[in-house]
PDB file of N, CA and C in Angstrom:
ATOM      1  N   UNK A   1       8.475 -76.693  -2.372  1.00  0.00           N
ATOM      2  CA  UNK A   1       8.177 -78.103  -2.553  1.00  0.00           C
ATOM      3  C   UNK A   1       9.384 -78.922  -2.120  1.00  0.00           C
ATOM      4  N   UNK A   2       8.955 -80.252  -0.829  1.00  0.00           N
ATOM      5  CA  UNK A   2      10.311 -80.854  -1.102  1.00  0.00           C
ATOM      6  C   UNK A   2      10.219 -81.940  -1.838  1.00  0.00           C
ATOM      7  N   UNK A   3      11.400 -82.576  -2.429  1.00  0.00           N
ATOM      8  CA  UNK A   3      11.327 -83.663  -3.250  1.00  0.00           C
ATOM      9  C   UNK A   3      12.210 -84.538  -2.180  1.00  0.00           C
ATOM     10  N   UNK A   4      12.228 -85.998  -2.327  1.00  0.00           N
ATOM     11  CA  UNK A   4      13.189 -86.903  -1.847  1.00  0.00           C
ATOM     12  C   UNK A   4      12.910 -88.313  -2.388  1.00  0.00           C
ATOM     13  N   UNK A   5      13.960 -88.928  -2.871  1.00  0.00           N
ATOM     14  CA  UNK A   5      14.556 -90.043  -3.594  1.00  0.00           C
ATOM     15  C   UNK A   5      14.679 -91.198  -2.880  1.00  0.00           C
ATOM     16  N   UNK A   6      13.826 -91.622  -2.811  1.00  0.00           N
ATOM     17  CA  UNK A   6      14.605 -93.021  -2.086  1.00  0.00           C
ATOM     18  C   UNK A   6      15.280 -94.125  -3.130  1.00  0.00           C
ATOM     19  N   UNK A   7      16.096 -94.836  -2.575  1.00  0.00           N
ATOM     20  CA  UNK A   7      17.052 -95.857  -3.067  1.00  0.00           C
ATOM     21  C   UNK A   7      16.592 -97.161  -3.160  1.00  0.00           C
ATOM     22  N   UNK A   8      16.752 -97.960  -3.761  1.00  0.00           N
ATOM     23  CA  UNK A   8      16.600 -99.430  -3.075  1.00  0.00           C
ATOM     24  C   UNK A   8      14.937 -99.613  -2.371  1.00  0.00           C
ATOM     25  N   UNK A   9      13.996 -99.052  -2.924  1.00  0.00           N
ATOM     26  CA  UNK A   9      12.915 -99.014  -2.437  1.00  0.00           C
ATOM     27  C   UNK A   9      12.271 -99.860  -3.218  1.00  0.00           C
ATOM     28  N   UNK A  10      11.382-100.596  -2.146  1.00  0.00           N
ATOM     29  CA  UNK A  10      10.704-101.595  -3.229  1.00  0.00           C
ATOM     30  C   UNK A  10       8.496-101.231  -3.215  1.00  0.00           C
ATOM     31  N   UNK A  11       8.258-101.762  -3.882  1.00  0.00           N
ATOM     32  CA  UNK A  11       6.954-101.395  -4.402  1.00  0.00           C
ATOM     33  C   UNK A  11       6.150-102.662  -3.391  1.00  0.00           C
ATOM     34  N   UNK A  12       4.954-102.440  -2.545  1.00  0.00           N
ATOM     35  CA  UNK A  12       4.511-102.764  -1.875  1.00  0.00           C
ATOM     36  C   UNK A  12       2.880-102.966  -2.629  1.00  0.00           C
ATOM     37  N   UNK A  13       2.424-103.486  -2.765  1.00  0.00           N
ATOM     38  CA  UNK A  13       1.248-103.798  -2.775  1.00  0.00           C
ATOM     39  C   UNK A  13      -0.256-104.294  -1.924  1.00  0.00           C
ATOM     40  N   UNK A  14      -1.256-103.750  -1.380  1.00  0.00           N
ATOM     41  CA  UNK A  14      -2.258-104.258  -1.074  1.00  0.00           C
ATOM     42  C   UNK A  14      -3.466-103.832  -0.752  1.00  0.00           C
ATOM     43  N   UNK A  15      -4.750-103.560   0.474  1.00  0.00           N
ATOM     44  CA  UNK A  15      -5.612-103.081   0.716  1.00  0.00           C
ATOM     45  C   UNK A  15      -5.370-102.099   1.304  1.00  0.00           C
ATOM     46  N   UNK A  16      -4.466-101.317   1.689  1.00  0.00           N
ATOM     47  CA  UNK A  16      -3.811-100.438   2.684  1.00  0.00           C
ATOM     48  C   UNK A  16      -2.984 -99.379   1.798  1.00  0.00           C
ATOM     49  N   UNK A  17      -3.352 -97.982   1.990  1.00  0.00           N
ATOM     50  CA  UNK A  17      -1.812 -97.275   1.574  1.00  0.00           C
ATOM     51  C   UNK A  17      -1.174 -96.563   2.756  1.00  0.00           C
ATOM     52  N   UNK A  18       0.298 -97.099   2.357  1.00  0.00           N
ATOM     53  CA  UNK A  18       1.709 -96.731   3.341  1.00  0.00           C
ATOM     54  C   UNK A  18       2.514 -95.834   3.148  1.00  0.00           C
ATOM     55  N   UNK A  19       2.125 -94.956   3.425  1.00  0.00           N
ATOM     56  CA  UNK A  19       3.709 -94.282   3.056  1.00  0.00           C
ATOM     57  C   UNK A  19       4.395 -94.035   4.029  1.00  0.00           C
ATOM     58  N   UNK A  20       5.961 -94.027   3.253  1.00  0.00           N
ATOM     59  CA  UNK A  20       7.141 -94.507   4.361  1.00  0.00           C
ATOM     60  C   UNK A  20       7.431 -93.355   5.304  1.00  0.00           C
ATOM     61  N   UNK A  21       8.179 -94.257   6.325  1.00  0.00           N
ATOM     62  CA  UNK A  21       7.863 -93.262   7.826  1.00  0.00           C
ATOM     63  C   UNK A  21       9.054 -91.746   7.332  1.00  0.00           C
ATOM     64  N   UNK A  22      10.007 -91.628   6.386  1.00  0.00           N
ATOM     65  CA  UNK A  22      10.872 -90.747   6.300  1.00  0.00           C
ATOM     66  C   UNK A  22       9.651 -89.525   5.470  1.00  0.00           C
ATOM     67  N   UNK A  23       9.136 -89.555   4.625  1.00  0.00           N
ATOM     68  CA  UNK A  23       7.580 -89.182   4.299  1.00  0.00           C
ATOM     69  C   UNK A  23       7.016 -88.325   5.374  1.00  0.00           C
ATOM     70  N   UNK A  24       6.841 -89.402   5.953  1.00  0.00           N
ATOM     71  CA  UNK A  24       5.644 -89.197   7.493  1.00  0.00           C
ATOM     72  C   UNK A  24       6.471 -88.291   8.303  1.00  0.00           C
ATOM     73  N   UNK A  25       7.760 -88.051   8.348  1.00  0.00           N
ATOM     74  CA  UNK A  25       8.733 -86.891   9.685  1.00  0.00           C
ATOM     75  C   UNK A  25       9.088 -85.781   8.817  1.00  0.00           C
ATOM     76  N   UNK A  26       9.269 -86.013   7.704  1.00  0.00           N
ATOM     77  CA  UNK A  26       9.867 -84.768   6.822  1.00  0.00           C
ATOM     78  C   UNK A  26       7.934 -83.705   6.836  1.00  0.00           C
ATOM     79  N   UNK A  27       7.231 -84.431   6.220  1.00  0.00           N
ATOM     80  CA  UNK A  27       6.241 -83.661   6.166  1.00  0.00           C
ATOM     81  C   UNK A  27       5.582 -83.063   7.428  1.00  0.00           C
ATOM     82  N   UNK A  28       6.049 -83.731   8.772  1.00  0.00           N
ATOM     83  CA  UNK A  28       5.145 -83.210  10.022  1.00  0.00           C
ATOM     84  C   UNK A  28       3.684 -83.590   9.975  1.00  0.00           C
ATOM     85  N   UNK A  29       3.360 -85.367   9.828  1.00  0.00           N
ATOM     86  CA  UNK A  29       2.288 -85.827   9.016  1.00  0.00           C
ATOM     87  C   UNK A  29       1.861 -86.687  10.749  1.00  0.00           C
ATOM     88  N   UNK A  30       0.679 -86.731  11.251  1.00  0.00           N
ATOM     89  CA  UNK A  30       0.277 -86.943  12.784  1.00  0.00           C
ATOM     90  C   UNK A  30      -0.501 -87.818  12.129  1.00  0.00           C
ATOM     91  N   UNK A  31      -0.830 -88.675  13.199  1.00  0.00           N
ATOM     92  CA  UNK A  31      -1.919 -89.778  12.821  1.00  0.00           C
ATOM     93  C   UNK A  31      -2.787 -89.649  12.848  1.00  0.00           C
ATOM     94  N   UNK A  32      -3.836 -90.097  12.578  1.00  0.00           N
ATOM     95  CA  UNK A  32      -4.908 -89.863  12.047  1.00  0.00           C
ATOM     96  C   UNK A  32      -5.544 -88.583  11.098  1.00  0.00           C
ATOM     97  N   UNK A  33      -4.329 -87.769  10.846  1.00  0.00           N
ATOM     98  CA  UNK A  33      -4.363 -86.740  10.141  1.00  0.00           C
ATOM     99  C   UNK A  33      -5.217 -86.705   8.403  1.00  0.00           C
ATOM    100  N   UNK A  34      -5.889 -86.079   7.896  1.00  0.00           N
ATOM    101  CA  UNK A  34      -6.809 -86.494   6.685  1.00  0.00           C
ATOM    102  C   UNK A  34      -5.246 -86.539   5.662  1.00  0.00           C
ATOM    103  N   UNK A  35      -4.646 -87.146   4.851  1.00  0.00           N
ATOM    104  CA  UNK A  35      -4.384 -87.107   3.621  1.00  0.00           C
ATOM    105  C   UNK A  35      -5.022 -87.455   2.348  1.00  0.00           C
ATOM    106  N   UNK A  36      -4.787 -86.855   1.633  1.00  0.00           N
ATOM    107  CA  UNK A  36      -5.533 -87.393  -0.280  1.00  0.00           C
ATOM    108  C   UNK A  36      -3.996 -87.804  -1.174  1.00  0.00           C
ATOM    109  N   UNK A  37      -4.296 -88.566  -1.421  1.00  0.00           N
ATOM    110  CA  UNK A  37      -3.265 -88.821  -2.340  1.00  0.00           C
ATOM    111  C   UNK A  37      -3.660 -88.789  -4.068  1.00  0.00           C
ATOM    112  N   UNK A  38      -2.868 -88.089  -5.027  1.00  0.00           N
ATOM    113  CA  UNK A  38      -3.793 -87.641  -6.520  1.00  0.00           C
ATOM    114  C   UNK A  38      -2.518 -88.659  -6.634  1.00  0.00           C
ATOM    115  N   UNK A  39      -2.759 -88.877  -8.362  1.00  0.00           N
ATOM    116  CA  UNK A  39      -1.972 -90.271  -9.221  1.00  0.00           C
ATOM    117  C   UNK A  39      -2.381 -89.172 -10.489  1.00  0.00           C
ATOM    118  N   UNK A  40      -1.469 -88.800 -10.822  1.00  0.00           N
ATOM    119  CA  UNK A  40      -1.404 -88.259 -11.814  1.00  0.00           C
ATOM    120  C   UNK A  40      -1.276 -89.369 -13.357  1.00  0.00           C
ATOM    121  N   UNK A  41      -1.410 -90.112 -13.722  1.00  0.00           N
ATOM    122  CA  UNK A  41      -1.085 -90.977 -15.003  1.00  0.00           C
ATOM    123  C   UNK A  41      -0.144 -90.685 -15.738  1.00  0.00           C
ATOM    124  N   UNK A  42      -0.857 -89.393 -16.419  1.00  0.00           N
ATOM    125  CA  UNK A  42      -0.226 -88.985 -17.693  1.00  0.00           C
ATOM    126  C   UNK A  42       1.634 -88.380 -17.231  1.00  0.00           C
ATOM    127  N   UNK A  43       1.636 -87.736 -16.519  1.00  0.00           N
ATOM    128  CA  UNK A  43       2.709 -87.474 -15.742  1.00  0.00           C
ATOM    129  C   UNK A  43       3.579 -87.921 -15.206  1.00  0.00           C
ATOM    130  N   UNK A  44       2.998 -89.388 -14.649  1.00  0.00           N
ATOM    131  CA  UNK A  44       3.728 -89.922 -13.760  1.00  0.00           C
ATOM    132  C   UNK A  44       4.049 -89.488 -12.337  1.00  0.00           C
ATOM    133  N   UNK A  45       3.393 -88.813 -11.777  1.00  0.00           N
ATOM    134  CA  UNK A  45       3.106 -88.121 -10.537  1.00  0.00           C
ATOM    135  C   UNK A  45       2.103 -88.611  -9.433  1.00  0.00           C
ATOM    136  N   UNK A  46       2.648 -88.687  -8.366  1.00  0.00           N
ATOM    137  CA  UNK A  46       1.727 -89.039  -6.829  1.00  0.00           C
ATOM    138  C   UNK A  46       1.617 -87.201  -6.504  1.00  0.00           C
ATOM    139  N   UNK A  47       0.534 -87.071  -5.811  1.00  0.00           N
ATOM    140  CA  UNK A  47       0.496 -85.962  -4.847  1.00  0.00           C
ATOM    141  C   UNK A  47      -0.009 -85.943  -3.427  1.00  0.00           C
ATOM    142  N   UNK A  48       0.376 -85.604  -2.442  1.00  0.00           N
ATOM    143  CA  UNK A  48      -0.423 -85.518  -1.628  1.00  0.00           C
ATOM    144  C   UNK A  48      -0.486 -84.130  -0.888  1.00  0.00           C
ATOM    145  N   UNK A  49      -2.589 -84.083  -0.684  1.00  0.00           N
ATOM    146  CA  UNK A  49      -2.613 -82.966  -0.441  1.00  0.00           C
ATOM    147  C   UNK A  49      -2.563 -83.337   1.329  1.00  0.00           C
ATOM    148  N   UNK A  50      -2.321 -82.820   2.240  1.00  0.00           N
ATOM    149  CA  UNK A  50      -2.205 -82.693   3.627  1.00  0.00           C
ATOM    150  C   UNK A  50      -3.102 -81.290   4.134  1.00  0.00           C
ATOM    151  N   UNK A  51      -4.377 -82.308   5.136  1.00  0.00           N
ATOM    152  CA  UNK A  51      -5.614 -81.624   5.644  1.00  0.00           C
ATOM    153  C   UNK A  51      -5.571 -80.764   6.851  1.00  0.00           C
TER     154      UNK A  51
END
């Protein structure tokens, strides 16, 4: 699993989800590629599964 921290990151809001391009090169993530993203609540956890 990798983990990574960003700094100084700010929270974006709207009709769209973004995730940031350091995300997008570390994972080897292509466009139009399927992602799911889970929200864990209780945890406090994002996941994403990559299709």
């Amino acid at each position: 699993m990798k983990e990574m921290i960003f700094k100084d990151g700010k929270i974006q809001k709207g009709f769209r989800v973004k995730i940031p391009k350091a995300i997008v090169d570390t994972l080897e993530i292509k466009e139009g590629q399927e992602v799911i993203i889970k929200f864990d609540i209780i945890n406090d956890r994002l996941t994403l599964d990559i299709k």
